[in-house]
Protein backbone atom coordinates (compact mmCIF):
# COMPACT_ATOMS: atom_id res chain seq x y z
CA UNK A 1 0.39 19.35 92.71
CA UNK A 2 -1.22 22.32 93.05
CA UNK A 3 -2.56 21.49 96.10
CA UNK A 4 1.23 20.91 97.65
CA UNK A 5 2.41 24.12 96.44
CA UNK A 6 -0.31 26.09 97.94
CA UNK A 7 -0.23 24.27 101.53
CA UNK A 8 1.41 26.34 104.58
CA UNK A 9 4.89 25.96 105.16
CA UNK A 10 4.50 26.01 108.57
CA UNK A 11 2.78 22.87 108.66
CA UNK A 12 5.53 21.22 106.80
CA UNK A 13 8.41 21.58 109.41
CA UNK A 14 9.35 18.88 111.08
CA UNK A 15 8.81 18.51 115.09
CA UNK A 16 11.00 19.49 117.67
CA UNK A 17 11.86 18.91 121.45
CA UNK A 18 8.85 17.00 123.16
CA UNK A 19 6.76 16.62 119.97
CA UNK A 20 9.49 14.90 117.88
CA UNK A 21 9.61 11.78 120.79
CA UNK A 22 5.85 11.57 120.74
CA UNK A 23 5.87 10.62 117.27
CA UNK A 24 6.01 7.02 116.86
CA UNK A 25 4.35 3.56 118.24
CA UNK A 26 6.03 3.63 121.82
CA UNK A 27 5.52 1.15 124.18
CA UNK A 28 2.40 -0.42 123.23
CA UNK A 29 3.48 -0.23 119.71
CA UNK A 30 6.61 -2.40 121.20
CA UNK A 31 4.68 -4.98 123.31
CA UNK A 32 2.18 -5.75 120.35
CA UNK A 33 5.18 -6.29 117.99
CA UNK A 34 6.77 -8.36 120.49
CA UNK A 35 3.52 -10.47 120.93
CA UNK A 36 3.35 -10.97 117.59
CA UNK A 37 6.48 -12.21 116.96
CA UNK A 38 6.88 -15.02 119.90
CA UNK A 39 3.59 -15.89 118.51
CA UNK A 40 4.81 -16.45 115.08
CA UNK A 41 7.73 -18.57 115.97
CA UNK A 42 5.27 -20.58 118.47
CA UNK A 43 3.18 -21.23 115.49
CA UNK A 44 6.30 -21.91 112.86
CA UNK A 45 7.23 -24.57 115.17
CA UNK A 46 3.97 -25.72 115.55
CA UNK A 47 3.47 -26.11 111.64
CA UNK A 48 6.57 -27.80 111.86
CA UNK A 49 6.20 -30.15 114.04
CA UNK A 50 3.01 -31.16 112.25
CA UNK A 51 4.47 -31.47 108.90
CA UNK A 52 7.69 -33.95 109.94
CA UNK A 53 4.59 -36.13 111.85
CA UNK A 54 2.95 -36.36 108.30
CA UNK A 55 6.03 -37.05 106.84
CA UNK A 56 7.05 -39.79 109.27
CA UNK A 57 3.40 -41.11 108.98
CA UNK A 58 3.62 -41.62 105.24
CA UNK A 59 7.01 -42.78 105.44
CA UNK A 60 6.27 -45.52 107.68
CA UNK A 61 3.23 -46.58 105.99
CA UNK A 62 4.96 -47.06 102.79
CA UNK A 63 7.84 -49.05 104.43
CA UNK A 64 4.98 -50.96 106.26
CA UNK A 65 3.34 -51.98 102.92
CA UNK A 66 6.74 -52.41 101.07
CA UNK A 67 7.67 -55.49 103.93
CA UNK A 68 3.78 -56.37 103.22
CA UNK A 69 4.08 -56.86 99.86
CA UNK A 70 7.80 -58.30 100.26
CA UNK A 71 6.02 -60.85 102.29
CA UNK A 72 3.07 -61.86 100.12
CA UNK A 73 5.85 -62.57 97.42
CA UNK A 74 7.97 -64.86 99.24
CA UNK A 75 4.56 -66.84 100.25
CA UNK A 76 5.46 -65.75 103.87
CA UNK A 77 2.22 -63.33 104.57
CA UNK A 78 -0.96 -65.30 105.03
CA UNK A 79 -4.44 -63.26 106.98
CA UNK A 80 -5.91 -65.80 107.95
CA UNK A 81 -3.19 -68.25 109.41
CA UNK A 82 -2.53 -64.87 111.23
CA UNK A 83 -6.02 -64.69 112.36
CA UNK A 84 -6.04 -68.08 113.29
CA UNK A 85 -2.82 -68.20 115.44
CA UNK A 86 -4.47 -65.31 117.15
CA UNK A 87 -7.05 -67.07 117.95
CA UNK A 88 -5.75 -70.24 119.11
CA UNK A 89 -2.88 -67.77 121.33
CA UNK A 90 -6.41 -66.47 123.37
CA UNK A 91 -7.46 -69.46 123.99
CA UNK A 92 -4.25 -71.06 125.66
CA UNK A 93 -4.28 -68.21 128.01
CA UNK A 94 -1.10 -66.43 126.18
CA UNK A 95 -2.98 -63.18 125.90
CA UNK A 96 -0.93 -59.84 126.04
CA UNK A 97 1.93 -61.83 124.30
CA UNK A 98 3.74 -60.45 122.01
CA UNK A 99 3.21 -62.43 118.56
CA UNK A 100 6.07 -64.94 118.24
CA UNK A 101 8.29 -64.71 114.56
């Protein structure tokens, strides 16, 4: 406190004219804030976009596995009749077929 009271008053008067629009970040200051902002937003979306993907991705796995399991209770899901009609598709020359329901 001591310290304060003892310090020149002449350094404690605020700038004027020229010296008073030095003061402050200017127009690099402005360019590196505006960088840094369009960067931000490019990486919000970014996240974004990354997170709904997982999302999606989990959702359809678990609606994937619900008709799965729906189908292994009705008796309707069997591997390797599925294999087998695979199988039997290649060798009648139906490949690139979509599988028939």
């Amino acid at each position: 406190m001591l310290v304060l009271a003892s310090a020149d008053p002449s350094l404690m008067e605020a700038p004027t004219g020229d010296a008073a629009r030095s003061i402050g970040p200017g127009f690099v200051g402005f360019v590196a804030t505006a960088f840094m902002v369009v960067a931000v937003i490019f990486l919000i979306r970014d996240m974004v976009r990354r997170i709904r993907r997982v999302r999606y991705q989990g959702e359809a796995e678990q609606r994937q596995s619900d008709l799965m399991d729906k189908g292994k209770a009705y008796g309707q899901y069997d591997p390797e009749a599925e294999k087998a009609a695979g199988t039997d598709a290649e060798a009648n020359g139906e490949q690139g077929q979509p599988p028939r329901s």
